[in-house]
PDB file of N, CA and C in Angstrom:
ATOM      1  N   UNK A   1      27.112 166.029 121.124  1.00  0.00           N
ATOM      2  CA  UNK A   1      26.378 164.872 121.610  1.00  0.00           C
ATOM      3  C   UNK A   1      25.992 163.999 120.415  1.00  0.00           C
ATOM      4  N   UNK A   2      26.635 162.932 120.146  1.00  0.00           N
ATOM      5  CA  UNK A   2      25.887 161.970 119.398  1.00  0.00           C
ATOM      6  C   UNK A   2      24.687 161.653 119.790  1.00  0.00           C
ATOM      7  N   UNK A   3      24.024 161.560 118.361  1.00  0.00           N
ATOM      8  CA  UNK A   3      22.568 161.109 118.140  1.00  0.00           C
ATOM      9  C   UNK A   3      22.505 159.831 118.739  1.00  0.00           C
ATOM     10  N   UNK A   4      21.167 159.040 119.290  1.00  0.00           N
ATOM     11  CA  UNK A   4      21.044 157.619 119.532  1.00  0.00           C
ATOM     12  C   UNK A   4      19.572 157.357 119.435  1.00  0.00           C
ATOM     13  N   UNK A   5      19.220 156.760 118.432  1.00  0.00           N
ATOM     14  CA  UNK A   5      17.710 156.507 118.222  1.00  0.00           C
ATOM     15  C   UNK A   5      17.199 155.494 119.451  1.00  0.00           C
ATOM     16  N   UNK A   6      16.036 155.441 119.458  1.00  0.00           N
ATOM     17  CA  UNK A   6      15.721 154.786 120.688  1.00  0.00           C
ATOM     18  C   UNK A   6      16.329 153.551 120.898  1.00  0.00           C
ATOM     19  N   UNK A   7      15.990 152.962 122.059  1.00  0.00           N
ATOM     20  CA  UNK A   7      16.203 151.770 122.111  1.00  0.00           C
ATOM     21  C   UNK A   7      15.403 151.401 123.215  1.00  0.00           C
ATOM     22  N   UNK A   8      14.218 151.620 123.988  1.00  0.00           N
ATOM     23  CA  UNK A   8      13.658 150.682 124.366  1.00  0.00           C
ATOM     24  C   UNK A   8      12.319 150.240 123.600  1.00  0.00           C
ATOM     25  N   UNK A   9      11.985 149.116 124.289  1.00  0.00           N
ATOM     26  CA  UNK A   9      10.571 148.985 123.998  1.00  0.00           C
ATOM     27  C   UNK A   9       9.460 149.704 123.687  1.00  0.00           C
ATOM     28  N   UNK A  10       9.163 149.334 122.201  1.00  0.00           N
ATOM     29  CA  UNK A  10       7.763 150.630 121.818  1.00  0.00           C
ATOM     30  C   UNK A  10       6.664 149.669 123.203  1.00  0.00           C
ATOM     31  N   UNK A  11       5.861 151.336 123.183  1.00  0.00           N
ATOM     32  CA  UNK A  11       4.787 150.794 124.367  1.00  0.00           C
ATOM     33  C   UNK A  11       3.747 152.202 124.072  1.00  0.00           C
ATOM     34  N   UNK A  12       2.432 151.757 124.692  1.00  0.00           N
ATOM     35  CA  UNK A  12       1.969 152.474 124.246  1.00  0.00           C
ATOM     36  C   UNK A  12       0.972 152.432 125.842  1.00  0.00           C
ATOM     37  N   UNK A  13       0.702 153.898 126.280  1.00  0.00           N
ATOM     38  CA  UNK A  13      -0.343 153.864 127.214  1.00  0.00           C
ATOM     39  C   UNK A  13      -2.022 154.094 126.701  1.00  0.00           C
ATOM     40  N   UNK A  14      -2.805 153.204 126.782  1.00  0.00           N
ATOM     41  CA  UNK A  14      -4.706 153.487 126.143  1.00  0.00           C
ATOM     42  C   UNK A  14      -5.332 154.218 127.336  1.00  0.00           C
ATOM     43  N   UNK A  15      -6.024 155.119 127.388  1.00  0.00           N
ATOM     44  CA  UNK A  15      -6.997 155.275 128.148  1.00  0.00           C
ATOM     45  C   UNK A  15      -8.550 155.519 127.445  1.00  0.00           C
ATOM     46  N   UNK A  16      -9.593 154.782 127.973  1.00  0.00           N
ATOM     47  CA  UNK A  16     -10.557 154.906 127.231  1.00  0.00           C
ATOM     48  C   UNK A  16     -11.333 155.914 127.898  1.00  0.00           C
ATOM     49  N   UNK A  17     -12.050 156.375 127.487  1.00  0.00           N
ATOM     50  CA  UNK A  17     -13.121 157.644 128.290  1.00  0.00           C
ATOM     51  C   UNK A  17     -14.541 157.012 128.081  1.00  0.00           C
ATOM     52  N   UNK A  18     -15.472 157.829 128.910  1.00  0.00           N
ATOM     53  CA  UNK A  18     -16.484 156.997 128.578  1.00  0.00           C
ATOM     54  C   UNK A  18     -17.342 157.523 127.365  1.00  0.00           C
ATOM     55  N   UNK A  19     -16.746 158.425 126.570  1.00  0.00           N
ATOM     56  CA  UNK A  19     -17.728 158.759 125.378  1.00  0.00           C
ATOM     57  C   UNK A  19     -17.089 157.886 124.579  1.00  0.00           C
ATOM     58  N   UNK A  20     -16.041 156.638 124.568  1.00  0.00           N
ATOM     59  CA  UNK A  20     -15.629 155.798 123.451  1.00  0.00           C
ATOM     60  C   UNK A  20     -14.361 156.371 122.588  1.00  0.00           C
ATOM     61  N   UNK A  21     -13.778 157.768 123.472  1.00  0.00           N
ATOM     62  CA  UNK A  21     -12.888 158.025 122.755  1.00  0.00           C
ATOM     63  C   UNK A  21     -11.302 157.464 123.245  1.00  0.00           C
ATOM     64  N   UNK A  22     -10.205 156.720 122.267  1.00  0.00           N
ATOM     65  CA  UNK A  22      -9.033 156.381 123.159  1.00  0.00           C
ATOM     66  C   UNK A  22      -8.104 157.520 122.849  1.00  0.00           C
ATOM     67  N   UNK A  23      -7.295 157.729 124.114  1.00  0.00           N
ATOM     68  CA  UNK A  23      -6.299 158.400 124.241  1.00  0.00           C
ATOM     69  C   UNK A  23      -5.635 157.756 124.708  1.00  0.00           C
ATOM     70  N   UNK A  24      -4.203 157.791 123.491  1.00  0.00           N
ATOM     71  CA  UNK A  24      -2.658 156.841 123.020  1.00  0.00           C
ATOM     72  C   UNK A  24      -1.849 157.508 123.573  1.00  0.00           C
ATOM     73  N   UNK A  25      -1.039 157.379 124.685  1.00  0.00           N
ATOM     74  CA  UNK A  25       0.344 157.897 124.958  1.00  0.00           C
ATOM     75  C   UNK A  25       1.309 157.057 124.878  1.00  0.00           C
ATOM     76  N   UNK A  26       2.666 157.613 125.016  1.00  0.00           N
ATOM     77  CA  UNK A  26       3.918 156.716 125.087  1.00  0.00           C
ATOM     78  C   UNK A  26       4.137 157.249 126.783  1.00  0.00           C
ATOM     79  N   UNK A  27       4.723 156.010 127.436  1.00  0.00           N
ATOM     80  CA  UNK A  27       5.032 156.360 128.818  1.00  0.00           C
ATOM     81  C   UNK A  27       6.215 156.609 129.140  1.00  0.00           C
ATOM     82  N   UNK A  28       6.968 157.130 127.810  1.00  0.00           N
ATOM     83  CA  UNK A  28       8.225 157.627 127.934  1.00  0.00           C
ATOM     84  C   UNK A  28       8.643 158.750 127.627  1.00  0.00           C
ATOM     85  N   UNK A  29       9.486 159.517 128.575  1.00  0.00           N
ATOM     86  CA  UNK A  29       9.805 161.104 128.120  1.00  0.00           C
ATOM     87  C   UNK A  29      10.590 161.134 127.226  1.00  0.00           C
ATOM     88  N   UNK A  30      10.063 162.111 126.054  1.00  0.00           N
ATOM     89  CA  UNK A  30      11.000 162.404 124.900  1.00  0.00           C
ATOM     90  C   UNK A  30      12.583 162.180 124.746  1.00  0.00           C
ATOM     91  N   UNK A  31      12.978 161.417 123.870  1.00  0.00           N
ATOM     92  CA  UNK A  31      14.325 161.910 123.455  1.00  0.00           C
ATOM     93  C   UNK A  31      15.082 162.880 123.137  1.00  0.00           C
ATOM     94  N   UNK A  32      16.094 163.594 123.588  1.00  0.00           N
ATOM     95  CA  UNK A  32      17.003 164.199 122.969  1.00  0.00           C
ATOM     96  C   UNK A  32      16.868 164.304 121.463  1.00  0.00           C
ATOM     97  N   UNK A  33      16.571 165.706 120.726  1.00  0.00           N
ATOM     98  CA  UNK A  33      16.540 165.780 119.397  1.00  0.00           C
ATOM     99  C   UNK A  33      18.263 166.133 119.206  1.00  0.00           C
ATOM    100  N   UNK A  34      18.816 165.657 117.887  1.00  0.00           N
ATOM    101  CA  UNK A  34      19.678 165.938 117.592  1.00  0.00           C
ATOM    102  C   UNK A  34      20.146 167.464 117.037  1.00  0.00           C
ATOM    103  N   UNK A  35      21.162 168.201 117.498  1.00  0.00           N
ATOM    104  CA  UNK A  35      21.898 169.305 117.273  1.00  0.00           C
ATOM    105  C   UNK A  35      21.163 169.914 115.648  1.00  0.00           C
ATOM    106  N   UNK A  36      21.432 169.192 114.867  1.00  0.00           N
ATOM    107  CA  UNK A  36      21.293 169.255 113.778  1.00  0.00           C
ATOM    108  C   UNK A  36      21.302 167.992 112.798  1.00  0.00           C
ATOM    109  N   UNK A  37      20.939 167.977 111.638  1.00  0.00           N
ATOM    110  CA  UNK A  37      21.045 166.568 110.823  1.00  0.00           C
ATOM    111  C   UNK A  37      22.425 166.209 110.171  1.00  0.00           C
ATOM    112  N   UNK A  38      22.669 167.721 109.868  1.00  0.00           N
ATOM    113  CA  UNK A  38      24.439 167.272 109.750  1.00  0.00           C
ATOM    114  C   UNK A  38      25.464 166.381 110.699  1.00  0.00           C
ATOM    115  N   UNK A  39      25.155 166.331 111.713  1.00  0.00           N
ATOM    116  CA  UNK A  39      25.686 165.633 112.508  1.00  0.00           C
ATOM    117  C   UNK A  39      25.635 164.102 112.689  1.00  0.00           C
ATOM    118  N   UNK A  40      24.062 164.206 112.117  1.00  0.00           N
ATOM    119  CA  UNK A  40      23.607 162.404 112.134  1.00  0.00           C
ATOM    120  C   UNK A  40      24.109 162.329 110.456  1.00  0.00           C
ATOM    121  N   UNK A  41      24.087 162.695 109.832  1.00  0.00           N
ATOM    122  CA  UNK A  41      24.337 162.846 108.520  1.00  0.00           C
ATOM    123  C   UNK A  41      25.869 161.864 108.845  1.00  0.00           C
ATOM    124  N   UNK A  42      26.940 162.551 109.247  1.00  0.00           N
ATOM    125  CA  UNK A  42      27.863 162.369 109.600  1.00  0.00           C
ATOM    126  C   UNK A  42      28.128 161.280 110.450  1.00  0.00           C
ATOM    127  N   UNK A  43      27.386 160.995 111.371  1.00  0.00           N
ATOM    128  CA  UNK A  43      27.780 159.819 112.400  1.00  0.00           C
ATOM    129  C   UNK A  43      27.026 158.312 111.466  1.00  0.00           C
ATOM    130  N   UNK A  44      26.080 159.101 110.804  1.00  0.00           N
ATOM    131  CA  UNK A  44      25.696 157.515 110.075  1.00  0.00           C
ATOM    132  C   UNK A  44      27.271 157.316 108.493  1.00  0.00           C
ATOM    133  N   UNK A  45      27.518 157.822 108.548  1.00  0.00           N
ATOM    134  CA  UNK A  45      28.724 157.306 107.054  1.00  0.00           C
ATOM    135  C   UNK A  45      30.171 156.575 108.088  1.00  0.00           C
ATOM    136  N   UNK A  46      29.916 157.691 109.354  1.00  0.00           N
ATOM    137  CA  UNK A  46      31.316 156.675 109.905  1.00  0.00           C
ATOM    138  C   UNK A  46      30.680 155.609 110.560  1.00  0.00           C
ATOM    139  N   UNK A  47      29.328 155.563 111.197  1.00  0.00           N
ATOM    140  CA  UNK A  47      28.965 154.030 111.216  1.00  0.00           C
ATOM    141  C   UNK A  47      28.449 153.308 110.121  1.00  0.00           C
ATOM    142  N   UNK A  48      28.045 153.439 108.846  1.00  0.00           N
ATOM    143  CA  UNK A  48      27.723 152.478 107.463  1.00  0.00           C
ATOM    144  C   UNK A  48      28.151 153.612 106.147  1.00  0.00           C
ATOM    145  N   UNK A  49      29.189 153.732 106.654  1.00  0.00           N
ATOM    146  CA  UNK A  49      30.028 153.999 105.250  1.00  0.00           C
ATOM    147  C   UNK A  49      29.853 153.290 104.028  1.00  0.00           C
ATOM    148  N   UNK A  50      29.641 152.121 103.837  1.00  0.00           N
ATOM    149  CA  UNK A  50      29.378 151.067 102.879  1.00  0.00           C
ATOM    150  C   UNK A  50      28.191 151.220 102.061  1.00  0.00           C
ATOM    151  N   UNK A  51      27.132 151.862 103.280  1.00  0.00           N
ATOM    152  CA  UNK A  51      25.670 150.980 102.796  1.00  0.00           C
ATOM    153  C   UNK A  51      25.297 152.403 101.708  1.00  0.00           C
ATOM    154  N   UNK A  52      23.966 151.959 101.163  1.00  0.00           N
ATOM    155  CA  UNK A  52      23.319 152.733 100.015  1.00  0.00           C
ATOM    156  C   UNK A  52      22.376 153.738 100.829  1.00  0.00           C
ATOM    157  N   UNK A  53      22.942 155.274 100.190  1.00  0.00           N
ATOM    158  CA  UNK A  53      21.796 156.107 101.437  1.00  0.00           C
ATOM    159  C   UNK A  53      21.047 156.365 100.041  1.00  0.00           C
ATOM    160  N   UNK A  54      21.473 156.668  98.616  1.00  0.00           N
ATOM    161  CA  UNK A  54      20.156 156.935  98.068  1.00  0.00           C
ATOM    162  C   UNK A  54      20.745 156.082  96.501  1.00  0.00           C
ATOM    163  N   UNK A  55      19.680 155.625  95.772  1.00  0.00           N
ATOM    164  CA  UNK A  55      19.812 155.460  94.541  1.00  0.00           C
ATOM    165  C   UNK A  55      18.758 155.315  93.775  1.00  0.00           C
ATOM    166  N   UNK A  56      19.582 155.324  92.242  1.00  0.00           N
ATOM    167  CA  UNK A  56      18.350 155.960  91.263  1.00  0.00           C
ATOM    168  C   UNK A  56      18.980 154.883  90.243  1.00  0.00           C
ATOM    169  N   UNK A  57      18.139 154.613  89.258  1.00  0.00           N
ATOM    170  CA  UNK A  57      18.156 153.791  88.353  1.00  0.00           C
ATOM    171  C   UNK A  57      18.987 154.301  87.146  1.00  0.00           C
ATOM    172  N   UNK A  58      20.065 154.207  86.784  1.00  0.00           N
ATOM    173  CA  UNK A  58      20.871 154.821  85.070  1.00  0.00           C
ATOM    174  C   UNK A  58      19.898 154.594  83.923  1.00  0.00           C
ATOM    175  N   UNK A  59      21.045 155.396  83.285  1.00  0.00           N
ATOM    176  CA  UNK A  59      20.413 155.172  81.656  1.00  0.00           C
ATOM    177  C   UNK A  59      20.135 154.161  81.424  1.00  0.00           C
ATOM    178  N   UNK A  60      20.681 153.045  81.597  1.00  0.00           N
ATOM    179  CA  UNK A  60      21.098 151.419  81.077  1.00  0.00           C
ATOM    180  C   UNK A  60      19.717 150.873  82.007  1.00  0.00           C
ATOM    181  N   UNK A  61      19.235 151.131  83.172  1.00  0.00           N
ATOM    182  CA  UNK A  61      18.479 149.979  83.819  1.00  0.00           C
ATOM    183  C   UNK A  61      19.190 150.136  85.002  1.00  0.00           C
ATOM    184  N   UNK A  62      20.056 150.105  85.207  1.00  0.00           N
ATOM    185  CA  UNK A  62      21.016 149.471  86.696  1.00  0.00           C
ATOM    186  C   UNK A  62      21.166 150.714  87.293  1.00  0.00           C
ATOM    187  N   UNK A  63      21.107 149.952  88.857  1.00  0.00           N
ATOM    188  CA  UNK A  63      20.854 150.746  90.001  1.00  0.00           C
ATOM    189  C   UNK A  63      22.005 151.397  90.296  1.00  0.00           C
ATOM    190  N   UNK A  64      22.007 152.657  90.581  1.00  0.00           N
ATOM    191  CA  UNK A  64      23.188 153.711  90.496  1.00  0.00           C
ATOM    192  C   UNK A  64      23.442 154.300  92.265  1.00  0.00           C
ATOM    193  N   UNK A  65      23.850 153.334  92.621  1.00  0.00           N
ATOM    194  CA  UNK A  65      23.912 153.918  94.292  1.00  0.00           C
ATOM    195  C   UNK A  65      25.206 154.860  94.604  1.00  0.00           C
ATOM    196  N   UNK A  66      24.854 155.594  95.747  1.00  0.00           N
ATOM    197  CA  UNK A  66      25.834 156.731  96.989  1.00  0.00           C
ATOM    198  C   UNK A  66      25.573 156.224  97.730  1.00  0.00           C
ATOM    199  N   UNK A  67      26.491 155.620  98.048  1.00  0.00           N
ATOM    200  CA  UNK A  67      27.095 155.472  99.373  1.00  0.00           C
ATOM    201  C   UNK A  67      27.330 156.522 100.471  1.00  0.00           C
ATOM    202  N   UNK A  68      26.973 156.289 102.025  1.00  0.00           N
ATOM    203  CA  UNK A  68      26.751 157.042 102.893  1.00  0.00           C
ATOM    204  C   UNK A  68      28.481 157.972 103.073  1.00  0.00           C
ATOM    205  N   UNK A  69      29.490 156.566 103.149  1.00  0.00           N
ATOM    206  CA  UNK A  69      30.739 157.643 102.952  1.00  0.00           C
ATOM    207  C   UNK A  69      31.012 158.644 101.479  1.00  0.00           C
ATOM    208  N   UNK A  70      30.558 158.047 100.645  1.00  0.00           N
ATOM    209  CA  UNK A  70      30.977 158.750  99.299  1.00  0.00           C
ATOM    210  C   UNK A  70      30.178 160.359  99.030  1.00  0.00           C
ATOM    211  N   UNK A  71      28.991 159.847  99.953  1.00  0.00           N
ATOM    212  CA  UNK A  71      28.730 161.428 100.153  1.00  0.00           C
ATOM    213  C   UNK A  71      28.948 162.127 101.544  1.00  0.00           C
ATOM    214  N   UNK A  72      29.461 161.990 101.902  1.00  0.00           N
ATOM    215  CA  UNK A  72      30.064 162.631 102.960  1.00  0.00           C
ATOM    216  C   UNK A  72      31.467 163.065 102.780  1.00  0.00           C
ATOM    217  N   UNK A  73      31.877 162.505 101.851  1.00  0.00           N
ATOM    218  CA  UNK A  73      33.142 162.769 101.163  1.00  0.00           C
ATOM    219  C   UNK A  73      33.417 163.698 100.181  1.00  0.00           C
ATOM    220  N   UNK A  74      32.017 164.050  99.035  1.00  0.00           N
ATOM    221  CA  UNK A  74      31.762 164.348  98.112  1.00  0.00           C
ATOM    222  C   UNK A  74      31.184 165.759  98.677  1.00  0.00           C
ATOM    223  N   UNK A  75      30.195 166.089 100.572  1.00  0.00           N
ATOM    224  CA  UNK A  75      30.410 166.903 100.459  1.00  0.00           C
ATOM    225  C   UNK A  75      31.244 167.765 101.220  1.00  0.00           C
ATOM    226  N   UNK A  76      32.080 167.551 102.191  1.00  0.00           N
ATOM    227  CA  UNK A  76      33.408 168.163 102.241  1.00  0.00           C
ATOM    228  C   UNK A  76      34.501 168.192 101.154  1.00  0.00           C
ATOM    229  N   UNK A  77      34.454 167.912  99.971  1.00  0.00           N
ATOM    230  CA  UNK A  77      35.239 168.594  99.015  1.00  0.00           C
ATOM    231  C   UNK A  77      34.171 170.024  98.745  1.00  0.00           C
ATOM    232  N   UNK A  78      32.888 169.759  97.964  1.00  0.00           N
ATOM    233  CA  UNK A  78      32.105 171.079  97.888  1.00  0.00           C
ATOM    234  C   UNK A  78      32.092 171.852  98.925  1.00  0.00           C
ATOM    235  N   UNK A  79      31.995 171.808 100.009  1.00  0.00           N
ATOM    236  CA  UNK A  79      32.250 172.727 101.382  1.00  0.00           C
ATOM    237  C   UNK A  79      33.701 173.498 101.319  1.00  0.00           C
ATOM    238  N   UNK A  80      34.589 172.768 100.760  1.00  0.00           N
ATOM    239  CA  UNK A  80      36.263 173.181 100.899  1.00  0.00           C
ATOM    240  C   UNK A  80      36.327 174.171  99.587  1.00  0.00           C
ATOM    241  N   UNK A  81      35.636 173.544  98.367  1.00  0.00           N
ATOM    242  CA  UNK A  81      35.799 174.600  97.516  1.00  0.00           C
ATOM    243  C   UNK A  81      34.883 175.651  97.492  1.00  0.00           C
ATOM    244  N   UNK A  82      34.096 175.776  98.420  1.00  0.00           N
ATOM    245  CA  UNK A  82      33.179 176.820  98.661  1.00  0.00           C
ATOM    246  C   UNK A  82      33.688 177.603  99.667  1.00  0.00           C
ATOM    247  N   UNK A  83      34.103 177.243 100.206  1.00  0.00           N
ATOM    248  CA  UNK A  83      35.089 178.208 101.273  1.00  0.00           C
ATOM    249  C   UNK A  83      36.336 178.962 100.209  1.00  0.00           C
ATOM    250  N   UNK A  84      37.202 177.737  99.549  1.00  0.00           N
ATOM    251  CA  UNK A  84      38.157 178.634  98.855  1.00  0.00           C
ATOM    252  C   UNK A  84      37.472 179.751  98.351  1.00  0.00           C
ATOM    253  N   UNK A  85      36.177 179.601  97.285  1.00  0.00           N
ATOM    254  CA  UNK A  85      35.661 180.527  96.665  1.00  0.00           C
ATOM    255  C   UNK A  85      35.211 181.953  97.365  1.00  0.00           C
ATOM    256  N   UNK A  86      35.535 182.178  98.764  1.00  0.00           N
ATOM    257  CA  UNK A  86      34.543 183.492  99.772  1.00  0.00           C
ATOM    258  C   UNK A  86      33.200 182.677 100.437  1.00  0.00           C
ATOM    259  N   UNK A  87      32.775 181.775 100.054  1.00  0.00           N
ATOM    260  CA  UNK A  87      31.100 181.583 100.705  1.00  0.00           C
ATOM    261  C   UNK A  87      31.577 182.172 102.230  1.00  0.00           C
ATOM    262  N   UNK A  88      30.560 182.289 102.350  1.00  0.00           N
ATOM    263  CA  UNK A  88      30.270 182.542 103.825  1.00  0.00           C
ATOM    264  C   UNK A  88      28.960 182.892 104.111  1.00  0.00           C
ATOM    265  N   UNK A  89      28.786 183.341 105.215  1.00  0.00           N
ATOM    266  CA  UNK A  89      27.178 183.542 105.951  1.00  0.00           C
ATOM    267  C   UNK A  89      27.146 185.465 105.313  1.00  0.00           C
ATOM    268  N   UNK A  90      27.746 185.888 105.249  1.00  0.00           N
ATOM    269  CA  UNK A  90      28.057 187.157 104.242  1.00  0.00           C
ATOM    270  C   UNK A  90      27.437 186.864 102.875  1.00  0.00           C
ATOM    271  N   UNK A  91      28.003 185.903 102.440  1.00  0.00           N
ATOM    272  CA  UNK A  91      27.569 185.645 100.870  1.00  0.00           C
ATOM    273  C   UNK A  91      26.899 184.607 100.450  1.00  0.00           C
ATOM    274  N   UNK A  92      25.758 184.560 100.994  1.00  0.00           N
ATOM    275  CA  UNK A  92      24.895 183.388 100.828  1.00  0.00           C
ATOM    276  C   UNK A  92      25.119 182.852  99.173  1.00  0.00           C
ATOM    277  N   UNK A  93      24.929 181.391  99.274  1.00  0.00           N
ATOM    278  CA  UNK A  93      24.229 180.540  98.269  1.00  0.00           C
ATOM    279  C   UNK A  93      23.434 179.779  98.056  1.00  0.00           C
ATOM    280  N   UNK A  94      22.969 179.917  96.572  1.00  0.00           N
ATOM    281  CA  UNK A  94      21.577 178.988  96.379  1.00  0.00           C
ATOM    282  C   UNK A  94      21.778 177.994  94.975  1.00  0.00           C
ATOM    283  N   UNK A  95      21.176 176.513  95.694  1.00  0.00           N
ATOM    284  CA  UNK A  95      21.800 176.282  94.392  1.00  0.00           C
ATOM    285  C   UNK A  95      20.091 175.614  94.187  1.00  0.00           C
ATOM    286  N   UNK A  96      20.095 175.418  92.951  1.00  0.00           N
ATOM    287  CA  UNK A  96      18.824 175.255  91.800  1.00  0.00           C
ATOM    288  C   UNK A  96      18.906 173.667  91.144  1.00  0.00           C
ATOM    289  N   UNK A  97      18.823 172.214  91.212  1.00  0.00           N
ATOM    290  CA  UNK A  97      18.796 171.646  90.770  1.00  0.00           C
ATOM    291  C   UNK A  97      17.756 171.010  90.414  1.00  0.00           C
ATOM    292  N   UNK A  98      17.745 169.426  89.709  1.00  0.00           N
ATOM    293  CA  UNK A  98      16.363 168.898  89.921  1.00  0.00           C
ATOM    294  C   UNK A  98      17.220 167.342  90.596  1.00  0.00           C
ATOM    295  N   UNK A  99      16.031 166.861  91.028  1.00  0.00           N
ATOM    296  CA  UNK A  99      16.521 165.535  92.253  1.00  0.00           C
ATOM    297  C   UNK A  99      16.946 164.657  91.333  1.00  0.00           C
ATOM    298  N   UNK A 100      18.161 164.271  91.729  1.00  0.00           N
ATOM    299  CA  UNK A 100      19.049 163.142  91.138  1.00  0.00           C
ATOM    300  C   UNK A 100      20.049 162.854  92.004  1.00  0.00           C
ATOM    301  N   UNK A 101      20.385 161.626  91.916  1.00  0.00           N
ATOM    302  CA  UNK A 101      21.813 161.289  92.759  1.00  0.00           C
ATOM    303  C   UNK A 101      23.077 162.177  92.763  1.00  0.00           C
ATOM    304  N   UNK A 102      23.078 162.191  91.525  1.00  0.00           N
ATOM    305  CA  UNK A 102      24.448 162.967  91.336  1.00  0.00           C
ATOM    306  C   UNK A 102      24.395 164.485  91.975  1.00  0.00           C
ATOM    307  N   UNK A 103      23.163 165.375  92.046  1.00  0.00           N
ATOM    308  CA  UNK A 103      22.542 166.673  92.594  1.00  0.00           C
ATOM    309  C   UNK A 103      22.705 166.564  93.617  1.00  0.00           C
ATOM    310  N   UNK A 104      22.424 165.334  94.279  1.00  0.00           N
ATOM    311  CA  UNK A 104      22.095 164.978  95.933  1.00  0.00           C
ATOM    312  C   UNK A 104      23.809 164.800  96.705  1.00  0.00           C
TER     313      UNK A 104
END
């Protein structure tokens, strides 16, 4: 099931009580949570393949962007060579970095 973020009208139901307290509802039943994030992970690069999902500033000053396809690309190669290597749910891995684009 593809993900689909909302789309109607935010709305909000008030009810006031008489001790002055409001109670905020939405008058709409929950959405469908998605399967997993891998999936939206995935459906957002084949819909904005182009755009910037994260970036960090270089050595130089200038903005160092990934692109939503380039990592989605970047990680089915690591997935493929992690499979060549044995991974599996048998042989767990952990990996240890610190946050950077290139990590990410």
């Amino acid at each position: 099931m593809r993900y689909q973020p909302p789309s109607r009208i935010p709305a909000v139901d008030i009810e006031q009580r008489p001790s002055g307290e409001l109670i905020l509802t939405c008058p709409y039943s929950p959405m469908p949570a998605p399967a997993n994030m891998i999936d939206v992970f995935v459906q957002r690069a084949s819909e904005f393949g182009d755009r910037t999902l994260i970036a960090e500033r270089g050595i130089d000053g200038e903005w160092q962007h990934l692109r939503y396809g380039d990592a989605v690309e970047g990680c089915r190669r690591v997935a493929q060579w992690l499979l060549d290597q044995g991974a599996s749910v048998e042989r767990p891995l952990v990996i240890l970095s610190p946050s950077s684009r290139q990590h990410f």
